[in-house]
N, C-alpha and C. Protein backbone atom coordinates (compact mmCIF):
# COMPACT_ATOMS: atom_id res chain seq x y z
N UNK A 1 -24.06 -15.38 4.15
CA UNK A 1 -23.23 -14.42 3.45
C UNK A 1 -24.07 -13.18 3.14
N UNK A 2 -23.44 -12.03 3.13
CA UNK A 2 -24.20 -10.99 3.00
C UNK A 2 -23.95 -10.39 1.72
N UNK A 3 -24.82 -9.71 0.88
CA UNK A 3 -24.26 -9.32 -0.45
C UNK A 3 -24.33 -7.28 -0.52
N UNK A 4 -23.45 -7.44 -1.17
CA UNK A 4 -23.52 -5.61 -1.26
C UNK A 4 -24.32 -5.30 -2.69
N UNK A 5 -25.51 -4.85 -3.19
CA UNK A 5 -25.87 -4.52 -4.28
C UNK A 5 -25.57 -2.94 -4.80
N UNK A 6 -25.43 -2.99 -5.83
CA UNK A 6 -24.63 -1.78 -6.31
C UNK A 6 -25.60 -1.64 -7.76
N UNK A 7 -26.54 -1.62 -8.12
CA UNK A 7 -27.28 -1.76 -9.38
C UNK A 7 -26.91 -0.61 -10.35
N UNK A 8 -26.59 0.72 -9.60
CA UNK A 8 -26.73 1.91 -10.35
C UNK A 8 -25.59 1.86 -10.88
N UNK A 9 -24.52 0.53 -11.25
CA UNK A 9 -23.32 0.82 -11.76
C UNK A 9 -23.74 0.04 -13.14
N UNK A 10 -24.84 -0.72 -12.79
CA UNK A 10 -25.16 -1.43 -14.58
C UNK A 10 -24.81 -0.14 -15.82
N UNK A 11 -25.24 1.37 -15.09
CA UNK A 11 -25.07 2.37 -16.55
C UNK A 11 -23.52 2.19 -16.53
N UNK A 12 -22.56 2.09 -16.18
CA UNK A 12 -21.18 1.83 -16.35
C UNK A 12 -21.02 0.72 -17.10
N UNK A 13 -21.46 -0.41 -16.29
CA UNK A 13 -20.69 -1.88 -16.76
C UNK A 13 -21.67 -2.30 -18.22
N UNK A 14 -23.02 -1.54 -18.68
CA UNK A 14 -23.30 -1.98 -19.69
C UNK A 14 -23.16 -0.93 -21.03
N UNK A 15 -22.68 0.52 -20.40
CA UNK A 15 -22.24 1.50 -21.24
C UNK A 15 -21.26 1.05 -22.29
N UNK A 16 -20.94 1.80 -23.26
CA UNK A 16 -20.05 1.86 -23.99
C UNK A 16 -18.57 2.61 -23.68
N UNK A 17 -17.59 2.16 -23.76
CA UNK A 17 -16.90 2.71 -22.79
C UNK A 17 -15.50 3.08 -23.72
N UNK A 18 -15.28 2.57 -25.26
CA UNK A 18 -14.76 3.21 -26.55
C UNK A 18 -13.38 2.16 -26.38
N UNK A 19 -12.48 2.18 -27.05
CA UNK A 19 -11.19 1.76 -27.42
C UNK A 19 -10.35 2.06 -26.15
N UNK A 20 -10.13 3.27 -26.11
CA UNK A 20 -8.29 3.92 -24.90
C UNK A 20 -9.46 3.39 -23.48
N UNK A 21 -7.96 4.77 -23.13
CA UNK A 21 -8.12 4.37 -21.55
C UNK A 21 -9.00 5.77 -21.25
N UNK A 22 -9.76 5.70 -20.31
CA UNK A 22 -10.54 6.92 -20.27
C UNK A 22 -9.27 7.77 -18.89
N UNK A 23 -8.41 7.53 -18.38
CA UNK A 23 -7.70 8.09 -17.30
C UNK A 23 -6.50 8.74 -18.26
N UNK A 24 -5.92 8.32 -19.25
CA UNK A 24 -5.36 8.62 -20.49
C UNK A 24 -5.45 9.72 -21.04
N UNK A 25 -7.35 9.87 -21.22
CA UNK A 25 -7.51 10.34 -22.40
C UNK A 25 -8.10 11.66 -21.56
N UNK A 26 -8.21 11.42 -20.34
CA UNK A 26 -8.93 13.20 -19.59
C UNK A 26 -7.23 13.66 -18.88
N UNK A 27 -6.10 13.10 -18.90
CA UNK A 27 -4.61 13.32 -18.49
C UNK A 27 -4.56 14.40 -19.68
N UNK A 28 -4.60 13.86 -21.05
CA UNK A 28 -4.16 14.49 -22.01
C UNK A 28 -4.99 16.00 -22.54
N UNK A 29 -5.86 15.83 -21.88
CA UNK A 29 -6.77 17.26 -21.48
C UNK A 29 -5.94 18.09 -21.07
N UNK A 30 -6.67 19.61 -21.52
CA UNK A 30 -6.16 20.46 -20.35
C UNK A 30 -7.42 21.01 -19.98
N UNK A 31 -8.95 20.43 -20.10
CA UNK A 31 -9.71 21.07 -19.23
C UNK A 31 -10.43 20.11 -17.85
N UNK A 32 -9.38 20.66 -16.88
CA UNK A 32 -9.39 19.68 -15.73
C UNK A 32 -10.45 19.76 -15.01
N UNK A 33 -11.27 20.87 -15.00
CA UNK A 33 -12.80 21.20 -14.26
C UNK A 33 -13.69 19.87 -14.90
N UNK A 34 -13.74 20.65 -16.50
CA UNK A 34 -14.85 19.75 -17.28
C UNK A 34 -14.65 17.98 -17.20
N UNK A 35 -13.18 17.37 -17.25
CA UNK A 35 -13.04 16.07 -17.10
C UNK A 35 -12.97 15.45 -15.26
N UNK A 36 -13.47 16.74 -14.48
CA UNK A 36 -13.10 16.33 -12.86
C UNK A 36 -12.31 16.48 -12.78
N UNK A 37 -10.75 16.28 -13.31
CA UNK A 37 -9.56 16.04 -12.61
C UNK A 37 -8.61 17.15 -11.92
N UNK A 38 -9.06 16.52 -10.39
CA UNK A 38 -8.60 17.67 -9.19
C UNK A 38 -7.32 17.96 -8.95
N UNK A 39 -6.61 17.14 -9.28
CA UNK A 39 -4.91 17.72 -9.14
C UNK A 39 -4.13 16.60 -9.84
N UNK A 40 -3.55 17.34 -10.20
CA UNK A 40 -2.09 16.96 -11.21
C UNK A 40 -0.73 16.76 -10.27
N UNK A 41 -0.06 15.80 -10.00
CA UNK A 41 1.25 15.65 -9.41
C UNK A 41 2.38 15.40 -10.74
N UNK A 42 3.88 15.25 -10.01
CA UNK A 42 4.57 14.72 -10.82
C UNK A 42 4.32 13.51 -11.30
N UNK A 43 3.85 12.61 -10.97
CA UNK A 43 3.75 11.08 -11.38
C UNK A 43 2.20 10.74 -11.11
N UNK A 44 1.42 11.63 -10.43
CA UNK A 44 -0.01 10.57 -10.44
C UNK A 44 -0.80 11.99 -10.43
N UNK A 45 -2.16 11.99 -10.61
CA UNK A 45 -3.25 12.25 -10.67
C UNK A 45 -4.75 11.82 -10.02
N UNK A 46 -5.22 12.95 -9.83
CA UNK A 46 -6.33 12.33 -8.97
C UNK A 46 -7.75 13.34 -9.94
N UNK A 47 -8.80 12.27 -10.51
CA UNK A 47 -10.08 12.56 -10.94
C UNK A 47 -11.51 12.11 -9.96
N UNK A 48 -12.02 12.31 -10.49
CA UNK A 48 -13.17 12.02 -9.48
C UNK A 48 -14.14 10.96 -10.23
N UNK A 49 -14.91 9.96 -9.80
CA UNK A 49 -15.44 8.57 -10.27
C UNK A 49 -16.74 9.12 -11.02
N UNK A 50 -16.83 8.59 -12.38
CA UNK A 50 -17.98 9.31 -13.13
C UNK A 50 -19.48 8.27 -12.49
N UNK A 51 -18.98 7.07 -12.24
CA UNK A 51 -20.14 6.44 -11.29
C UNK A 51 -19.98 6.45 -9.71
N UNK A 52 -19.91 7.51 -9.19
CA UNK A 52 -19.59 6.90 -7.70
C UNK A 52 -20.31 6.29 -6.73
N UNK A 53 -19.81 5.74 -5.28
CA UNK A 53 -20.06 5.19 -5.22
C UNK A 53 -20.58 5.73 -3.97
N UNK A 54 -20.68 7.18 -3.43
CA UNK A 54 -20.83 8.33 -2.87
C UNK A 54 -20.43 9.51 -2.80
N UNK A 55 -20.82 10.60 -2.59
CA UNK A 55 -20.31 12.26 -3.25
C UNK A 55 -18.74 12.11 -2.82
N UNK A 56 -18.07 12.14 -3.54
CA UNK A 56 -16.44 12.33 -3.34
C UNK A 56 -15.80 11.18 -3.70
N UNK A 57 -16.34 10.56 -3.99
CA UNK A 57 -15.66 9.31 -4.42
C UNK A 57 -14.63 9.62 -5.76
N UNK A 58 -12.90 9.26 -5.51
CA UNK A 58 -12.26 9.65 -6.27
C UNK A 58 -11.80 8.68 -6.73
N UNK A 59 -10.69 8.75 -7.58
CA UNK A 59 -9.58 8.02 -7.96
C UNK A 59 -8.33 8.29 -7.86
N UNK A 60 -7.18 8.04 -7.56
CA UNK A 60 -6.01 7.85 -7.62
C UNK A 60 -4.91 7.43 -8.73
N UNK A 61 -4.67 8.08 -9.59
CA UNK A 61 -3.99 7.28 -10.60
C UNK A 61 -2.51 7.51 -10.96
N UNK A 62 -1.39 6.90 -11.57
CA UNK A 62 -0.38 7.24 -12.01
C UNK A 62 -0.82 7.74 -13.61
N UNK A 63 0.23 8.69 -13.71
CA UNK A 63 0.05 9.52 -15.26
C UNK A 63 0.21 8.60 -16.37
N UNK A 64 1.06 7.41 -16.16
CA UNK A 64 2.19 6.50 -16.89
C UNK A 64 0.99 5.49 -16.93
N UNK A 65 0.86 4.98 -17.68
CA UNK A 65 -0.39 3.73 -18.48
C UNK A 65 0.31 2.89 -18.10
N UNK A 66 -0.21 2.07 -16.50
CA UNK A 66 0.22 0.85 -16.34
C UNK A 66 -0.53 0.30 -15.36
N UNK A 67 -0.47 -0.79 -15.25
CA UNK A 67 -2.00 -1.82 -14.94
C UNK A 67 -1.75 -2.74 -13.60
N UNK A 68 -0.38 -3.09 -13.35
CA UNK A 68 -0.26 -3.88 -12.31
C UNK A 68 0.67 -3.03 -11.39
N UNK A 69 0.19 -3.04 -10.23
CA UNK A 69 0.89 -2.66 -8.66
C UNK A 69 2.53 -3.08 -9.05
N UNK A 70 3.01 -4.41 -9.42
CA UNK A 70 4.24 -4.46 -8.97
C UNK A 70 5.39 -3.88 -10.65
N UNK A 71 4.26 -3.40 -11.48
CA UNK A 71 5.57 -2.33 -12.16
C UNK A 71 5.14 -1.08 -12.29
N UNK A 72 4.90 -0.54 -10.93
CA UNK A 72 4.74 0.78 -10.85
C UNK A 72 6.43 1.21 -10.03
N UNK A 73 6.79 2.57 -10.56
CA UNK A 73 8.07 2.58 -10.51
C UNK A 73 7.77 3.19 -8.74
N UNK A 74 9.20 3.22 -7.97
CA UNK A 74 9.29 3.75 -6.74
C UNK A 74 8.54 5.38 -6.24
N UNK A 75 9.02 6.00 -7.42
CA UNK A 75 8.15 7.55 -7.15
C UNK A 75 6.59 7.34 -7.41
N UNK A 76 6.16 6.32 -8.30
CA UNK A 76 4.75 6.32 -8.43
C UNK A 76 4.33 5.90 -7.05
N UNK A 77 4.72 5.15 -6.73
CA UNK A 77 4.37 4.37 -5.50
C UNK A 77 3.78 5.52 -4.27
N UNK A 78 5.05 5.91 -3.81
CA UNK A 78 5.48 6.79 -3.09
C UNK A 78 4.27 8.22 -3.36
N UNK A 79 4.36 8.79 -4.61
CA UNK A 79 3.56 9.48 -4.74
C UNK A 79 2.13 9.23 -4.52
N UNK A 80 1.67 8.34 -5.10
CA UNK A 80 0.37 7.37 -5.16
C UNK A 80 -0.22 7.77 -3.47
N UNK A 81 0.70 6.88 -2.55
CA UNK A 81 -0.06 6.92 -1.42
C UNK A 81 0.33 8.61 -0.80
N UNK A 82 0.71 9.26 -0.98
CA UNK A 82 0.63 10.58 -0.43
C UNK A 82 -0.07 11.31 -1.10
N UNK A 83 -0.30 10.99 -2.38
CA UNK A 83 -1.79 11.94 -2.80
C UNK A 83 -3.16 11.12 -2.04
N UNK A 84 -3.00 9.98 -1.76
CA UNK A 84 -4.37 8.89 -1.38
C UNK A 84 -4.13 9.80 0.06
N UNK A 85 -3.45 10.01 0.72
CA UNK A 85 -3.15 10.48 2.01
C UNK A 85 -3.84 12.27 1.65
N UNK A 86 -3.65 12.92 1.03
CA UNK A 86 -4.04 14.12 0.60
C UNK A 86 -5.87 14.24 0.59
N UNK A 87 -5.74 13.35 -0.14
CA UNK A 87 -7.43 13.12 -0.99
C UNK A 87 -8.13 13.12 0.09
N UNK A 88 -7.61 12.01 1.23
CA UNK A 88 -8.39 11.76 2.59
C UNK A 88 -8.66 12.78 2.90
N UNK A 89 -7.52 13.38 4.06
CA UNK A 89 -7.33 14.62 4.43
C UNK A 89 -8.37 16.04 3.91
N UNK A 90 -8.54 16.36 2.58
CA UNK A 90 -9.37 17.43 1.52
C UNK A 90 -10.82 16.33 1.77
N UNK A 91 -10.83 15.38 1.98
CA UNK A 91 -12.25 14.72 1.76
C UNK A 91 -13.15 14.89 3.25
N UNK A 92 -12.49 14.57 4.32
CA UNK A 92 -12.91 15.23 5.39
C UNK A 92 -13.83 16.49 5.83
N UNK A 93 -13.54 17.47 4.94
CA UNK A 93 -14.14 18.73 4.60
C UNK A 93 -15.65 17.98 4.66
N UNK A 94 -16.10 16.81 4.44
CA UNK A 94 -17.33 16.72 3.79
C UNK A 94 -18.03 15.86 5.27
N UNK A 95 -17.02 15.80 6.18
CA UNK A 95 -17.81 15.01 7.52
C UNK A 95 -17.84 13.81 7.39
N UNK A 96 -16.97 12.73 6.59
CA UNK A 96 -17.22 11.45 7.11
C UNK A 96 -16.98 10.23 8.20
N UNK A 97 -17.46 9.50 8.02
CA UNK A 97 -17.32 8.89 9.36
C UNK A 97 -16.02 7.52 9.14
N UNK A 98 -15.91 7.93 7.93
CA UNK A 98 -15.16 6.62 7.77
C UNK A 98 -14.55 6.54 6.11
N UNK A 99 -14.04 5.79 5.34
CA UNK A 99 -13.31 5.44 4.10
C UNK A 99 -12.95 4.22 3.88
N UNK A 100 -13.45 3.77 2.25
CA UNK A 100 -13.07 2.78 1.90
C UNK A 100 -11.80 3.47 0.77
N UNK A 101 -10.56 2.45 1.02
CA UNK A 101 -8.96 2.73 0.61
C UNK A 101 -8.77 1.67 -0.14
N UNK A 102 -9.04 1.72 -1.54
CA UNK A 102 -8.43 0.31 -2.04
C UNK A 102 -8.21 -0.01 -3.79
N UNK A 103 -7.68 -1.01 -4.01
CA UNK A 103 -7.36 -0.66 -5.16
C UNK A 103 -7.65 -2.42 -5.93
N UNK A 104 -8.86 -2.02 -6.89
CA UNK A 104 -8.95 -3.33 -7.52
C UNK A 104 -8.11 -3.98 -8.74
N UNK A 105 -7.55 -4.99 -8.40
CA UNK A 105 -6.19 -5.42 -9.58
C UNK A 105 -6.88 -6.42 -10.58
N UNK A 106 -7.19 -6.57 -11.46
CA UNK A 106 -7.44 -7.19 -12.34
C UNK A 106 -9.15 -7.44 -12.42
N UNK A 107 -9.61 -7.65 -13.62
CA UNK A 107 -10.95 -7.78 -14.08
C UNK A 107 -11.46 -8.87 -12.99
N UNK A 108 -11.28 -9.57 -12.72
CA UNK A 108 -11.75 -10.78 -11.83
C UNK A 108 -11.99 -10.18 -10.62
N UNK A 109 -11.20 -9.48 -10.49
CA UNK A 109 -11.16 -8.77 -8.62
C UNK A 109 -12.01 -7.09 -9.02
N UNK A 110 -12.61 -7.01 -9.88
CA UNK A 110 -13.35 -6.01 -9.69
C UNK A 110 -13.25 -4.51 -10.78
N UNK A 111 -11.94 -4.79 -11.18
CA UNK A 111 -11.06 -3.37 -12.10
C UNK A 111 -12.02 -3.01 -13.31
N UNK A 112 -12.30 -2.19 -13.31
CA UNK A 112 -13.40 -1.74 -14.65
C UNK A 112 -12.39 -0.96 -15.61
N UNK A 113 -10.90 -0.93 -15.08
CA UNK A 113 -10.13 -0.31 -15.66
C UNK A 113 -9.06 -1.12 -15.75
N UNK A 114 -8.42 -2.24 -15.92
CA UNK A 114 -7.57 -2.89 -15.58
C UNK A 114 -6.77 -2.75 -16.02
N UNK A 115 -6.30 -1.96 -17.09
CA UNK A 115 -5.16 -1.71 -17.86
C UNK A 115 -4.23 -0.44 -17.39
N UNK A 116 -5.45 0.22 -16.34
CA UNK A 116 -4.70 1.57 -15.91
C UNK A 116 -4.46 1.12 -14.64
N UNK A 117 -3.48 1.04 -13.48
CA UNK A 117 -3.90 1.18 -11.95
C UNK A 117 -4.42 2.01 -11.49
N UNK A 118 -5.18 1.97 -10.43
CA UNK A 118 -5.76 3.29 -9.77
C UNK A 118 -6.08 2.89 -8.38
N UNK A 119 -6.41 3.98 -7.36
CA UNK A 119 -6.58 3.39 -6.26
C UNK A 119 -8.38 4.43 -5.78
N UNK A 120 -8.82 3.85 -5.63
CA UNK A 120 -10.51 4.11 -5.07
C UNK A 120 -10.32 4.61 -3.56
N UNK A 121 -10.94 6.29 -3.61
CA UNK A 121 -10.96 6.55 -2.01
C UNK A 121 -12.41 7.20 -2.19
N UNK A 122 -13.22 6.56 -1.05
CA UNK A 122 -14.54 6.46 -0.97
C UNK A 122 -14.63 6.95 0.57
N UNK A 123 -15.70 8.12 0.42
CA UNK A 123 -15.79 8.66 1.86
C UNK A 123 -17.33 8.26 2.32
N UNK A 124 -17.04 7.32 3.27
CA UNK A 124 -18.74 6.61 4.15
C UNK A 124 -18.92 7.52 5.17
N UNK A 125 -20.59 7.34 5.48
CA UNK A 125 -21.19 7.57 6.00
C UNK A 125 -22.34 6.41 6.98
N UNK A 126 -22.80 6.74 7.79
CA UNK A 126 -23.13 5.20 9.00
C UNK A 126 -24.73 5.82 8.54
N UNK A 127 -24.95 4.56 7.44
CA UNK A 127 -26.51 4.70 7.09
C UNK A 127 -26.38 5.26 5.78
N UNK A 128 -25.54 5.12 5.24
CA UNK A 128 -24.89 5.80 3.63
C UNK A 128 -25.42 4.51 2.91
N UNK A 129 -25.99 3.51 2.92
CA UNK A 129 -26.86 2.39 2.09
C UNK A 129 -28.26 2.85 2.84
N UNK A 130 -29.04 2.41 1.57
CA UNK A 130 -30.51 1.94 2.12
C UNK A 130 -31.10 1.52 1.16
N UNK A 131 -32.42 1.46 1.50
CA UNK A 131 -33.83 0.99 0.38
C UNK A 131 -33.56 1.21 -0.69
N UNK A 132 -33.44 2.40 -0.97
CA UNK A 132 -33.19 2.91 -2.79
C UNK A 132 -32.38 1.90 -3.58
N UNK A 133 -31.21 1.87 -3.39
CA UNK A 133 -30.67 0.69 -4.23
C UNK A 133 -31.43 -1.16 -4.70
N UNK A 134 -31.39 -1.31 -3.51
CA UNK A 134 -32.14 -2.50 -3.65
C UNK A 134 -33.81 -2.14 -4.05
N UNK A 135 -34.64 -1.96 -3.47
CA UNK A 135 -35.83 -1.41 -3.94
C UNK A 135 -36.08 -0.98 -5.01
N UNK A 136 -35.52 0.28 -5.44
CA UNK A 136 -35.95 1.23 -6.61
C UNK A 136 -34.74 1.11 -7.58
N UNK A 137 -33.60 0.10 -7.26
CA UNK A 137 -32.60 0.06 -7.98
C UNK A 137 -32.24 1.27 -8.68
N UNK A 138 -31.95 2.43 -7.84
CA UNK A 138 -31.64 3.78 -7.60
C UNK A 138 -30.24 4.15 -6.44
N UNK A 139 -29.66 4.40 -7.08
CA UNK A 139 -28.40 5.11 -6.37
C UNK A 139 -28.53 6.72 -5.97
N UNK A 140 -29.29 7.10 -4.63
CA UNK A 140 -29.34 8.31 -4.42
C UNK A 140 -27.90 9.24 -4.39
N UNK A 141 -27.46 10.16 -4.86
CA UNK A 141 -26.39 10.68 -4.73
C UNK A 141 -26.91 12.24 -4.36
N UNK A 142 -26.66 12.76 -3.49
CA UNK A 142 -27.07 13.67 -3.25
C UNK A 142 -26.89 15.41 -3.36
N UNK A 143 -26.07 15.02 -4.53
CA UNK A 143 -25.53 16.38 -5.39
C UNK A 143 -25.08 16.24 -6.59
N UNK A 144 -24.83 17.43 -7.41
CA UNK A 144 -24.16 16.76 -8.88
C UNK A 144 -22.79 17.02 -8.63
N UNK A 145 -21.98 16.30 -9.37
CA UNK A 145 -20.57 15.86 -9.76
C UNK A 145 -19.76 17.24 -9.75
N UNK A 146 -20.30 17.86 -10.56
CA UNK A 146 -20.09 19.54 -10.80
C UNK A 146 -19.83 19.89 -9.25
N UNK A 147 -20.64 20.10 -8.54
CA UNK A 147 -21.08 21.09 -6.93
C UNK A 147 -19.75 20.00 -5.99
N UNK A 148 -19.37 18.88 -6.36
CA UNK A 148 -19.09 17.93 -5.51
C UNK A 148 -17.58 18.68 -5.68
N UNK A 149 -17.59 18.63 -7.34
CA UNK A 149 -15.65 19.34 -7.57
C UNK A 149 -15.56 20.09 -6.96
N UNK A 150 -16.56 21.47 -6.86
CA UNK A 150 -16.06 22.60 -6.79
C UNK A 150 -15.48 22.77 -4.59
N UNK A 151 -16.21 22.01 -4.29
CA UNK A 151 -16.08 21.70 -2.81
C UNK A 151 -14.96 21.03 -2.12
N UNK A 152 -14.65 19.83 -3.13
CA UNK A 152 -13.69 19.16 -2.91
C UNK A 152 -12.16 20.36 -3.48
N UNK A 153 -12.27 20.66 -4.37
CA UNK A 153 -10.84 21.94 -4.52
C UNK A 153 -10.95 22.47 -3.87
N UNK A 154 -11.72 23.57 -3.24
CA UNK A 154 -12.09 24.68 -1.92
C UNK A 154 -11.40 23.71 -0.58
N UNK A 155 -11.97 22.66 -0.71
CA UNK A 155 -10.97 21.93 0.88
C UNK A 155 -9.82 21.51 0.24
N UNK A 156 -9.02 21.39 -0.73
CA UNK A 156 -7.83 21.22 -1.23
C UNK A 156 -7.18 22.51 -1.29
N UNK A 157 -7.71 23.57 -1.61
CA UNK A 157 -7.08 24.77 -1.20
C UNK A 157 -6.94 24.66 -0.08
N UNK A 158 -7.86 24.87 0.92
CA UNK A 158 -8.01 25.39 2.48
C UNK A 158 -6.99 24.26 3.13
N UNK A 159 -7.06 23.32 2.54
CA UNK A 159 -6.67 22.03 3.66
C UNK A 159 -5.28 21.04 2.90
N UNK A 160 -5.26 21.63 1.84
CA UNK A 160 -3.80 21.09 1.58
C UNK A 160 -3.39 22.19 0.76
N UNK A 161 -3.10 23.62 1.42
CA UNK A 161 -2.53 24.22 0.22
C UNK A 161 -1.21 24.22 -0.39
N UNK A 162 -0.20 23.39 0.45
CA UNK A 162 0.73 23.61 0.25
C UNK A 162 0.87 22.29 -1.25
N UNK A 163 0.30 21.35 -1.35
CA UNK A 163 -0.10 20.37 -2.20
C UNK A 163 -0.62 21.12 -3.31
N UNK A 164 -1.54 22.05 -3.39
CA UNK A 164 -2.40 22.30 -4.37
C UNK A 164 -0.91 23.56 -4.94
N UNK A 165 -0.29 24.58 -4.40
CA UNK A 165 0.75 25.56 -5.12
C UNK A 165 1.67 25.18 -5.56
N UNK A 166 2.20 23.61 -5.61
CA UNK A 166 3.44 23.31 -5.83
C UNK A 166 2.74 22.77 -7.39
N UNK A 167 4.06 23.34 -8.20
CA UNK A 167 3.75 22.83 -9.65
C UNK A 167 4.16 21.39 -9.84
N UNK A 168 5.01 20.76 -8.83
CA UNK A 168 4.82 19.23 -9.15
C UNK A 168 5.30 19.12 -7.30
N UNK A 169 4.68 17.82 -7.46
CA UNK A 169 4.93 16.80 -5.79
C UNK A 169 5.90 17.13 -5.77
């Protein structure tokens, strides 16, 4: 069996992480730069992962505080995967070779958020692991979070503008 080590997420999983929901509580923002969050739809939202898991690594979320896939209403749904379809598309801008698409449901299966749904779009690269993690138990990321937004909106302009001018989906 082969194992995937991920160490640089211990500052997550042993952080303090407060009472609410943190997808909640940067929704109810209106400063969408400073909390990441790259676009606003009618029913879902998309922020960007404060631990990722490589430069662009986002999230997917519905606006509506709810935790399981099967009571998410028809427009969430619907919306959900056409912003995940969007995100791809604007993430490209960055050359990858590939994407992980997926969405962890409950604490057991992985959810560090389980009370909110969300769906994880992760843009790979062939040789995007190495030494550092395991070795130096270091997660190289190779830009800050900041430089990553401002790149990822610039290809959401350029590459989905018709997504980014509409005041709702």
């Amino acid at each position: 069996m082969k194992q995937i080590w991920a160490p640089w997420r211990s500052v997550y999983i042993g952080g303090e992480h407060g009472e609410g929901c943190f997808f909640c509580e940067k929704l109810k923002s209106k400063e969408d730069e400073d909390n990441l969050v790259l676009l606003r739809g009618k029913e879902t939202f998309v922020i960007m992962n404060l631990y990722p898991y490589n430069n662009g690594h986002l999230l997917v979320a519905p606006k509506r505080h709810v935790g399981e896939i099967e009571d998410l209403s028809e427009e969430e749904m619907m919306e959900l995967f056409k912003m995940t379809r969007d995100m791809v598309k604007a993430l490209r801008a960055f050359k990858p070779e590939g994407f992980n698409v997926g969405a962890n449901i409950g604490r057991v299966a992985g959810a560090g958020v389980p009370g909110h749904f969300h769906i994880h779009v992760v843009p790979r690269w062939n040789g995007d692991t190495n030494f550092m993690p395991v070795l130096g138990d270091t997660k190289v990321i190779s830009e800050s979070l900041e430089v990553t937004y401002k790149k990822i909106k610039e290809s959401l302009e350029k590459n989905c503008a018709s997504l980014v001018n509409k005041k709702d989906i």
